[in-house]
PDB file of N, CA and C in Angstrom:
ATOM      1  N   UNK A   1     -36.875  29.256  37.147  1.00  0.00           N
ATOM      2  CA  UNK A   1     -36.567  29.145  35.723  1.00  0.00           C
ATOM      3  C   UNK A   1     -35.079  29.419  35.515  1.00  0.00           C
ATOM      4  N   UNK A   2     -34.783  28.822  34.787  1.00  0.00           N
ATOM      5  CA  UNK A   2     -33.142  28.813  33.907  1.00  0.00           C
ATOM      6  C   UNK A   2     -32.682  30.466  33.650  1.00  0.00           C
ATOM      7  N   UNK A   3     -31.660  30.731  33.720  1.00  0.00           N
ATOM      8  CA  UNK A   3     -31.472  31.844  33.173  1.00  0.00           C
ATOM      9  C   UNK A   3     -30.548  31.181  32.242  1.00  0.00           C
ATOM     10  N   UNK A   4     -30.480  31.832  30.455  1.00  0.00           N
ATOM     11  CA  UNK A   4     -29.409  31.176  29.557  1.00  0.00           C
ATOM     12  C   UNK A   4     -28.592  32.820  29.133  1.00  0.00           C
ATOM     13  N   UNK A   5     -27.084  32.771  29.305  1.00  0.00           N
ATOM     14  CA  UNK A   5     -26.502  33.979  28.805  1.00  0.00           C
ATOM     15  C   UNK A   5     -26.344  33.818  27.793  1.00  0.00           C
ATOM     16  N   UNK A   6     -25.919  34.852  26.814  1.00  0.00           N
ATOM     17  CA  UNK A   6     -25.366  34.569  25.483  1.00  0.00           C
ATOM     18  C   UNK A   6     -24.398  33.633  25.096  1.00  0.00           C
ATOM     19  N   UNK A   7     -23.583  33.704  25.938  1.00  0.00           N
ATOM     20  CA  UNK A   7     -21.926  32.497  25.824  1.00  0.00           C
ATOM     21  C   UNK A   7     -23.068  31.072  25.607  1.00  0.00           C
ATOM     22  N   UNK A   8     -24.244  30.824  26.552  1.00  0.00           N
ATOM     23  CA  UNK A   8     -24.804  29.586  26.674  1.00  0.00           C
ATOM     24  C   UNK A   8     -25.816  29.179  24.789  1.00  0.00           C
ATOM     25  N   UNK A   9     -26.215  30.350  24.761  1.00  0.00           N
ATOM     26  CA  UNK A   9     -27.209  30.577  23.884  1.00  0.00           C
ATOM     27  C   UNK A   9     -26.732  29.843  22.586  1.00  0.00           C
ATOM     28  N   UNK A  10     -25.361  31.110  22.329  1.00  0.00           N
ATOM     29  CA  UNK A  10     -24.393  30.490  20.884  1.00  0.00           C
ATOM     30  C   UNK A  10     -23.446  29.102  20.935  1.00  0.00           C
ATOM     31  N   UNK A  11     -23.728  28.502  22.001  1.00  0.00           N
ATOM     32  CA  UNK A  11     -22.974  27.495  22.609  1.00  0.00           C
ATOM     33  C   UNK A  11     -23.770  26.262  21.595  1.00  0.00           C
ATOM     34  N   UNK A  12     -25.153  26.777  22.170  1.00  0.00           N
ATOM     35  CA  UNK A  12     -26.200  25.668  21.543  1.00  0.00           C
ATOM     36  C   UNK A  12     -26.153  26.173  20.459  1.00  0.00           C
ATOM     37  N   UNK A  13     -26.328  27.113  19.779  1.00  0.00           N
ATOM     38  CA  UNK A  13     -26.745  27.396  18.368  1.00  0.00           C
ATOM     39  C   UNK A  13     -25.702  26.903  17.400  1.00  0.00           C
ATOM     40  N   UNK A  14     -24.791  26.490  17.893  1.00  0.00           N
ATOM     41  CA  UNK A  14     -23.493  26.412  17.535  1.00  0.00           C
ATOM     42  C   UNK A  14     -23.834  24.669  17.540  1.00  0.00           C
ATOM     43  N   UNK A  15     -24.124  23.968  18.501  1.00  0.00           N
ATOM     44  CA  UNK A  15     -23.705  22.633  18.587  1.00  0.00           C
ATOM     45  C   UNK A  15     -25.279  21.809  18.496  1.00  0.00           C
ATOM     46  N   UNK A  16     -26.118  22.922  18.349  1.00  0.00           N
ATOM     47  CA  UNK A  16     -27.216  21.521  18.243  1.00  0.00           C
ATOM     48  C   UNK A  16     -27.381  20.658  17.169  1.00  0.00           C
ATOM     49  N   UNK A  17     -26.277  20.523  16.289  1.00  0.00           N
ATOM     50  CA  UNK A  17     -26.627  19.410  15.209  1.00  0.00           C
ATOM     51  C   UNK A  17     -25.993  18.177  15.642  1.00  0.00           C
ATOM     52  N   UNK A  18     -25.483  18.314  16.765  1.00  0.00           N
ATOM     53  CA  UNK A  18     -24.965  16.645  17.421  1.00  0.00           C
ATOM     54  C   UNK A  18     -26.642  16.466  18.174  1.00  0.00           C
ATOM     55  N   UNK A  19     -27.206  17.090  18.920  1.00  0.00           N
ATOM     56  CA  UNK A  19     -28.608  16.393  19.562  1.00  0.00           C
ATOM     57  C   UNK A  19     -29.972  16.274  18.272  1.00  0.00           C
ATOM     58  N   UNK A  20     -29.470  17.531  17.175  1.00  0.00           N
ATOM     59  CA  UNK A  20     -30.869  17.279  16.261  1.00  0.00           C
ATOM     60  C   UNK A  20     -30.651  17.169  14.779  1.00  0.00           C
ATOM     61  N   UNK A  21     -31.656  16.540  14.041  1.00  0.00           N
ATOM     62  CA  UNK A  21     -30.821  16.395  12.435  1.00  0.00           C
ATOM     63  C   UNK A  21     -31.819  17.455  12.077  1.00  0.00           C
ATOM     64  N   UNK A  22     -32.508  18.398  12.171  1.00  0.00           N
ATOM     65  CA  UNK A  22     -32.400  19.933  11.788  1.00  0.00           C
ATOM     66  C   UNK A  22     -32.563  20.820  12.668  1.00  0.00           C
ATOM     67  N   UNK A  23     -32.018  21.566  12.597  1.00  0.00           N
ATOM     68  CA  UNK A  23     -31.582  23.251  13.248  1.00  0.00           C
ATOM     69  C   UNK A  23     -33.298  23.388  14.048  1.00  0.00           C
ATOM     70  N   UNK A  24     -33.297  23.427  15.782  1.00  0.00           N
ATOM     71  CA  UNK A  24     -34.461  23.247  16.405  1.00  0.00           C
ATOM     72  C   UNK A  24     -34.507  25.204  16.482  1.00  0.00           C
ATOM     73  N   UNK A  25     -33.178  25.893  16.409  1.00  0.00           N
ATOM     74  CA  UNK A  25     -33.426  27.455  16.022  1.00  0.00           C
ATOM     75  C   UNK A  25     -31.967  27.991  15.700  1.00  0.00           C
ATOM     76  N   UNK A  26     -32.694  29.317  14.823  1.00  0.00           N
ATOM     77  CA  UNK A  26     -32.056  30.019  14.766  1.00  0.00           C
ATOM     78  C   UNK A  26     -31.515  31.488  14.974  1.00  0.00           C
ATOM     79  N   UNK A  27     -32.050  31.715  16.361  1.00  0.00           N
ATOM     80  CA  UNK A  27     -31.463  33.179  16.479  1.00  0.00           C
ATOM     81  C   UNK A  27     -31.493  32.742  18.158  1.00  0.00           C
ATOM     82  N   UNK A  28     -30.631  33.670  18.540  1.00  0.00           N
ATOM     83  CA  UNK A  28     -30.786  33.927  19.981  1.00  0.00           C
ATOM     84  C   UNK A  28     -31.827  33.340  20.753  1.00  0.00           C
ATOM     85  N   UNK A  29     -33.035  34.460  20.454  1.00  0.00           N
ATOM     86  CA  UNK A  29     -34.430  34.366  21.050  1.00  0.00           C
ATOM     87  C   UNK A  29     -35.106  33.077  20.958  1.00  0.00           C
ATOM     88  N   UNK A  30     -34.968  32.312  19.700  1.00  0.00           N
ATOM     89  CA  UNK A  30     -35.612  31.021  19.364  1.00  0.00           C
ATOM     90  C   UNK A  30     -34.834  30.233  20.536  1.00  0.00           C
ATOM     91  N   UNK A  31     -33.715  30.375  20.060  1.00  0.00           N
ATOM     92  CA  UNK A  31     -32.487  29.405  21.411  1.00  0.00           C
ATOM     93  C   UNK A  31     -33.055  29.313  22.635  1.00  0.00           C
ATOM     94  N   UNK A  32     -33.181  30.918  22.786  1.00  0.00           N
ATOM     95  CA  UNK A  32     -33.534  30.335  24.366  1.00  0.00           C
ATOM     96  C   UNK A  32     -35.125  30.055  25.053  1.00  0.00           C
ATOM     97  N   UNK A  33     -36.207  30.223  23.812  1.00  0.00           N
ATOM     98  CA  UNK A  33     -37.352  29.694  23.915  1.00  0.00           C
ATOM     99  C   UNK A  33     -37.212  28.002  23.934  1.00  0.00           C
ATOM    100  N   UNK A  34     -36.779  27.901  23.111  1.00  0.00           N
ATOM    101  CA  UNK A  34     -36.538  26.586  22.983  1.00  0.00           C
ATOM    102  C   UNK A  34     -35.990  25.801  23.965  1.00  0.00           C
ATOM    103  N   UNK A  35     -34.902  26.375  24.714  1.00  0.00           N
ATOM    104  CA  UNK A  35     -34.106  25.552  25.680  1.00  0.00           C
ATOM    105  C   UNK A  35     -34.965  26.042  27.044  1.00  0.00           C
ATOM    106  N   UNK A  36     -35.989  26.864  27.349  1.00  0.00           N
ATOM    107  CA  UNK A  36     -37.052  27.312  28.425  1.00  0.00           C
ATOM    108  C   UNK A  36     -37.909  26.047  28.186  1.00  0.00           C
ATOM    109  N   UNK A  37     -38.256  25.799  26.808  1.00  0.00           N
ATOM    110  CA  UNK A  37     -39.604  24.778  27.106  1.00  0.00           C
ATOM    111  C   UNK A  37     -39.147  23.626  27.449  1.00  0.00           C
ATOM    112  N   UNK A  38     -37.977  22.913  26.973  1.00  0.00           N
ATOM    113  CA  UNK A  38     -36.929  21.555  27.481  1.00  0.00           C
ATOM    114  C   UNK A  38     -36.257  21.509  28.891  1.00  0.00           C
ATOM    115  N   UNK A  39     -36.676  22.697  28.857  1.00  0.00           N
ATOM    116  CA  UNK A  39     -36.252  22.529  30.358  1.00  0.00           C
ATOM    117  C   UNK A  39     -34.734  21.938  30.908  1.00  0.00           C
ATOM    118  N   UNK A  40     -33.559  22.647  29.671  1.00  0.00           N
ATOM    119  CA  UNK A  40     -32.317  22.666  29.758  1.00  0.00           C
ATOM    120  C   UNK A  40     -31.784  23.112  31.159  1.00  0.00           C
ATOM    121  N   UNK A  41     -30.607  22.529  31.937  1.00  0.00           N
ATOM    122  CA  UNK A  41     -30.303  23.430  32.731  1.00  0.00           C
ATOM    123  C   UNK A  41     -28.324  23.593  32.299  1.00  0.00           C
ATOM    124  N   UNK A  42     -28.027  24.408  33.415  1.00  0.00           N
ATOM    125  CA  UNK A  42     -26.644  25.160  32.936  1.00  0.00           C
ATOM    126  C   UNK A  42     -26.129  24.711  33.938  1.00  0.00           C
ATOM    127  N   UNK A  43     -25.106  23.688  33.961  1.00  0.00           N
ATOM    128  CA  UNK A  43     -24.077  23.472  35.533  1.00  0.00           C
ATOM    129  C   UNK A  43     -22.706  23.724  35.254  1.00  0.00           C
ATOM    130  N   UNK A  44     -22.023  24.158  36.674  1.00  0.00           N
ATOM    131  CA  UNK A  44     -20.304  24.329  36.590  1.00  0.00           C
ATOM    132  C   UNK A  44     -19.632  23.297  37.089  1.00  0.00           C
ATOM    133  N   UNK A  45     -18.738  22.905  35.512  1.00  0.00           N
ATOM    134  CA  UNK A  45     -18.267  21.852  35.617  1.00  0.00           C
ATOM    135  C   UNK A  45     -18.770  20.562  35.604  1.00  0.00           C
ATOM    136  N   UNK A  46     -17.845  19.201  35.302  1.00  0.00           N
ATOM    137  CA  UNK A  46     -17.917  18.146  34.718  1.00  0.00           C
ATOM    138  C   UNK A  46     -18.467  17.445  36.249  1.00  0.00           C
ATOM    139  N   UNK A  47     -18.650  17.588  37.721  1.00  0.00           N
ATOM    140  CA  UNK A  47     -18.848  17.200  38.753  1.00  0.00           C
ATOM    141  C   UNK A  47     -20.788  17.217  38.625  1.00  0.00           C
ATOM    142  N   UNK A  48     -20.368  18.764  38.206  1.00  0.00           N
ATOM    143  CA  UNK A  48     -22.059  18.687  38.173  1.00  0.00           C
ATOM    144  C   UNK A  48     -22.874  18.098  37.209  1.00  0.00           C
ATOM    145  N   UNK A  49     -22.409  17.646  35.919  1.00  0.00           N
ATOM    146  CA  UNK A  49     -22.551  16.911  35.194  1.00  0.00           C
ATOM    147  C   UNK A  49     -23.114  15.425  35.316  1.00  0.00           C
ATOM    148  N   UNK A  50     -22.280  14.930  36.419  1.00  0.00           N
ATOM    149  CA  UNK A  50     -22.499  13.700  37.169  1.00  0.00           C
ATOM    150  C   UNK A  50     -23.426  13.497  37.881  1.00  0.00           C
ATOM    151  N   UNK A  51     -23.545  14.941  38.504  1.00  0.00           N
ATOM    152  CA  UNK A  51     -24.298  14.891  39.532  1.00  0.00           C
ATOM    153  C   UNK A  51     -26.006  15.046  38.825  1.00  0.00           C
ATOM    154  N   UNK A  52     -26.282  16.096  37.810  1.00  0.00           N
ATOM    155  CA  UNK A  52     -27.497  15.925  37.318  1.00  0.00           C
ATOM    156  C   UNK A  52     -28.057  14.617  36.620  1.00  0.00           C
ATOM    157  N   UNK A  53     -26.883  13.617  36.085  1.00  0.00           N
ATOM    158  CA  UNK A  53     -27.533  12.725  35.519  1.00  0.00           C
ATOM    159  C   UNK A  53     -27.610  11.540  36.761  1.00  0.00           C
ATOM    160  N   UNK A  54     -26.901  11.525  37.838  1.00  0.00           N
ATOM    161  CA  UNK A  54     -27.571  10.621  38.975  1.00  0.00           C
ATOM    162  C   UNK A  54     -28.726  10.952  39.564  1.00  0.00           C
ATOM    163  N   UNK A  55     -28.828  12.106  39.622  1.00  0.00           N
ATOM    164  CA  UNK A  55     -30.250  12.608  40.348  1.00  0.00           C
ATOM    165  C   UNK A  55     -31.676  12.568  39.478  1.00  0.00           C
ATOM    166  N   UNK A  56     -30.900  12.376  37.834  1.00  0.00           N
ATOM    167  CA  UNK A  56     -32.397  11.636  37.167  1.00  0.00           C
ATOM    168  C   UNK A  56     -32.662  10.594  37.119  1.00  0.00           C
ATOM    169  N   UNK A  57     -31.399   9.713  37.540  1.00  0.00           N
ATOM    170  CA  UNK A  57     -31.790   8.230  37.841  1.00  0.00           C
ATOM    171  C   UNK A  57     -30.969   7.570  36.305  1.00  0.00           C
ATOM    172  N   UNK A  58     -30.074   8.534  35.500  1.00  0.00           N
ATOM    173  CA  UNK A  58     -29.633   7.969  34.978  1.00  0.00           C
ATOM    174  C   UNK A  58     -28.445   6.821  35.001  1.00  0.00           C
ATOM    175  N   UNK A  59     -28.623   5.480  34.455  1.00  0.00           N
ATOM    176  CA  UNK A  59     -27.325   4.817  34.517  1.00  0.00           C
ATOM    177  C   UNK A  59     -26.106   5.319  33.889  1.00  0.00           C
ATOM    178  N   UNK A  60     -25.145   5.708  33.977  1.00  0.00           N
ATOM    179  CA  UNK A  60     -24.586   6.424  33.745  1.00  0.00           C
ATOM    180  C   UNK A  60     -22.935   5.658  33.535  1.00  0.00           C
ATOM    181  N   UNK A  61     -22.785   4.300  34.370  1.00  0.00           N
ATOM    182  CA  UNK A  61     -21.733   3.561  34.378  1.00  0.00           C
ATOM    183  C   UNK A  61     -20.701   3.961  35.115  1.00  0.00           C
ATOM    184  N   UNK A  62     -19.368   4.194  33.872  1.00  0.00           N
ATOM    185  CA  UNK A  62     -18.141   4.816  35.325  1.00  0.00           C
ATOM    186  C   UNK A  62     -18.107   6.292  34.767  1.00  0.00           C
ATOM    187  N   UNK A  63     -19.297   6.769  33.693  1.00  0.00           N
ATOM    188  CA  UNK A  63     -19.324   8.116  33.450  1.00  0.00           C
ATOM    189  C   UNK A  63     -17.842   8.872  32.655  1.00  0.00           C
ATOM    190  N   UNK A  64     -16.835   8.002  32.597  1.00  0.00           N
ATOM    191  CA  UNK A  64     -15.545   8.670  31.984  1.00  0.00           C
ATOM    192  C   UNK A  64     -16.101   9.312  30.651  1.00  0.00           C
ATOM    193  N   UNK A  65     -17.235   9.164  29.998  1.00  0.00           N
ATOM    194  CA  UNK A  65     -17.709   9.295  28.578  1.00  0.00           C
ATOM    195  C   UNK A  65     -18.645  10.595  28.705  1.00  0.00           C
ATOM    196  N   UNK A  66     -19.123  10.617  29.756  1.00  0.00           N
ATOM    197  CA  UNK A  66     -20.707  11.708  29.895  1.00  0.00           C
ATOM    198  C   UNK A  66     -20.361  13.050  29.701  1.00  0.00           C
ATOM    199  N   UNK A  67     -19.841  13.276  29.067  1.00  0.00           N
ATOM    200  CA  UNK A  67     -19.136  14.806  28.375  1.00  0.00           C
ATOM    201  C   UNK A  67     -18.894  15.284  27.713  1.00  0.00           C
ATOM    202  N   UNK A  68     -18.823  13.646  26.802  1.00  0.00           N
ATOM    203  CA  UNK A  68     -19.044  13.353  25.225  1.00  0.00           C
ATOM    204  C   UNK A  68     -20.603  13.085  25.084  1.00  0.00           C
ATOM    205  N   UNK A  69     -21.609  13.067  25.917  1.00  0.00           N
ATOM    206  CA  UNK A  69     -22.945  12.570  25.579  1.00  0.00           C
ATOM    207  C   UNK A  69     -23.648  13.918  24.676  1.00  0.00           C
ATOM    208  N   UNK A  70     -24.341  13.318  23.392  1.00  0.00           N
ATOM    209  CA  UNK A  70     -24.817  14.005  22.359  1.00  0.00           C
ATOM    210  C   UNK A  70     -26.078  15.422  23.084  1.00  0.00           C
ATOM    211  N   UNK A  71     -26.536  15.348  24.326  1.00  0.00           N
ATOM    212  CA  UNK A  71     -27.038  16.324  24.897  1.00  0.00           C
ATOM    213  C   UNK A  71     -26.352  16.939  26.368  1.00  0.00           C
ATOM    214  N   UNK A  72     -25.458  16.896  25.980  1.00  0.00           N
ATOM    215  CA  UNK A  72     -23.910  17.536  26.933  1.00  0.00           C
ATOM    216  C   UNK A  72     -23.269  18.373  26.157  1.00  0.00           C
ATOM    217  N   UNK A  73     -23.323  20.072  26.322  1.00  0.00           N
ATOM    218  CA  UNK A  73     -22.671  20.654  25.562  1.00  0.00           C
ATOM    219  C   UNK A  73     -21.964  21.698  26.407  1.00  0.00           C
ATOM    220  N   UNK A  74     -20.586  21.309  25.853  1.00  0.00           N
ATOM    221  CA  UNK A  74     -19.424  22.639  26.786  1.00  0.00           C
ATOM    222  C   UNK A  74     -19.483  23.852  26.193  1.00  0.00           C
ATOM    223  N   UNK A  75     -19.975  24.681  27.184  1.00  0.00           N
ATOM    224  CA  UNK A  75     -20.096  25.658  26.916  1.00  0.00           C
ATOM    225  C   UNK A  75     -18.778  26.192  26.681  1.00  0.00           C
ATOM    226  N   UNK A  76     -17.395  26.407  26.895  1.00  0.00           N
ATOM    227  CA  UNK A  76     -16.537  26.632  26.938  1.00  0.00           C
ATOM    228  C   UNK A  76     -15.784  27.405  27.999  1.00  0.00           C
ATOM    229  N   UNK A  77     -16.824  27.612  28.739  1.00  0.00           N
ATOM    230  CA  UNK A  77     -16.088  28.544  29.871  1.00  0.00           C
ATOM    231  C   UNK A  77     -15.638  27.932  31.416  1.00  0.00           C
ATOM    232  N   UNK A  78     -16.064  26.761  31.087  1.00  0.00           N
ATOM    233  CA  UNK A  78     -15.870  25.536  32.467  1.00  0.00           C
ATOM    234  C   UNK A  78     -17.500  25.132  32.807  1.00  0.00           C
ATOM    235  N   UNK A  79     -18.537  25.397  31.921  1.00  0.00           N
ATOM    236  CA  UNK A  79     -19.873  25.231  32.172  1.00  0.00           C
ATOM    237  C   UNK A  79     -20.245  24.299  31.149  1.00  0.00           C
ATOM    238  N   UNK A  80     -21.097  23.532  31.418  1.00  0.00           N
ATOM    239  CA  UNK A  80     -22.021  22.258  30.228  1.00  0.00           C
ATOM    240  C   UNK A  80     -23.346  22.893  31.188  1.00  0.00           C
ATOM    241  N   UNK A  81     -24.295  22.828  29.032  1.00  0.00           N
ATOM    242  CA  UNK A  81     -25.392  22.824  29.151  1.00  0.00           C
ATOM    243  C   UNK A  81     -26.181  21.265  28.828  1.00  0.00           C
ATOM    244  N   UNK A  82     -27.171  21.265  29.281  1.00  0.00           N
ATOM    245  CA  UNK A  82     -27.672  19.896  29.493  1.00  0.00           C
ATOM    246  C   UNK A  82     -28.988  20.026  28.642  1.00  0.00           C
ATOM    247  N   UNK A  83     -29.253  19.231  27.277  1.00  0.00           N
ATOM    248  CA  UNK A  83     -30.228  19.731  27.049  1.00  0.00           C
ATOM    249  C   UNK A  83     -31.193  17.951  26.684  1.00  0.00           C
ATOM    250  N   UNK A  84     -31.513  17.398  26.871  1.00  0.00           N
ATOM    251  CA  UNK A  84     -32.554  16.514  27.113  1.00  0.00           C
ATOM    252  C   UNK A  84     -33.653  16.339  26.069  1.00  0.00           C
ATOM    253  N   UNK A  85     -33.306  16.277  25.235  1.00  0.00           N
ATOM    254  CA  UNK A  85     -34.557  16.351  23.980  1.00  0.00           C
ATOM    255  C   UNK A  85     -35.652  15.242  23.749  1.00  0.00           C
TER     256      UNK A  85
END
């Protein structure tokens, strides 16, 4: 299972209105229930980024964009959370 820190938590709480048109939570705890059942994961850096969406078989193209994708969120610390809705 995922572990989500706080930096990750408020990351999403902060940005999930680009993946949802209403608020899927609001506190901490909801956050990270929520991102446990979606089965979000947490990678370092824009490499790994690439790398999770080839290994789902996503087309992905030349990927210069996948960082901007609406369930791609920078966490800010050199980490994107991936959340798949």
């Amino acid at each position: 299972m995922q572990e989500y820190d706080d930096l990750v938590l408020k990351c999403f709480l902060k940005q999930q209105g680009r993946l949802f048109l209403e608020p899927v939570a609001e506190t901490l705890q909801e956050a990270e229930a929520f991102l446990e059942e979606c089965m979000a994961v947490v990678v370092n850096g824009a490499d790994e980024v690439r790398e999770y969406f080839e290994e789902e078989g996503t087309d992905i193209g030349d990927g210069d964009d996948l960082l901007e994708a609406s369930e791609v969120f920078d966490v800010g610390d050199g980490r994107f959370l991936i959340v798949e809705g």
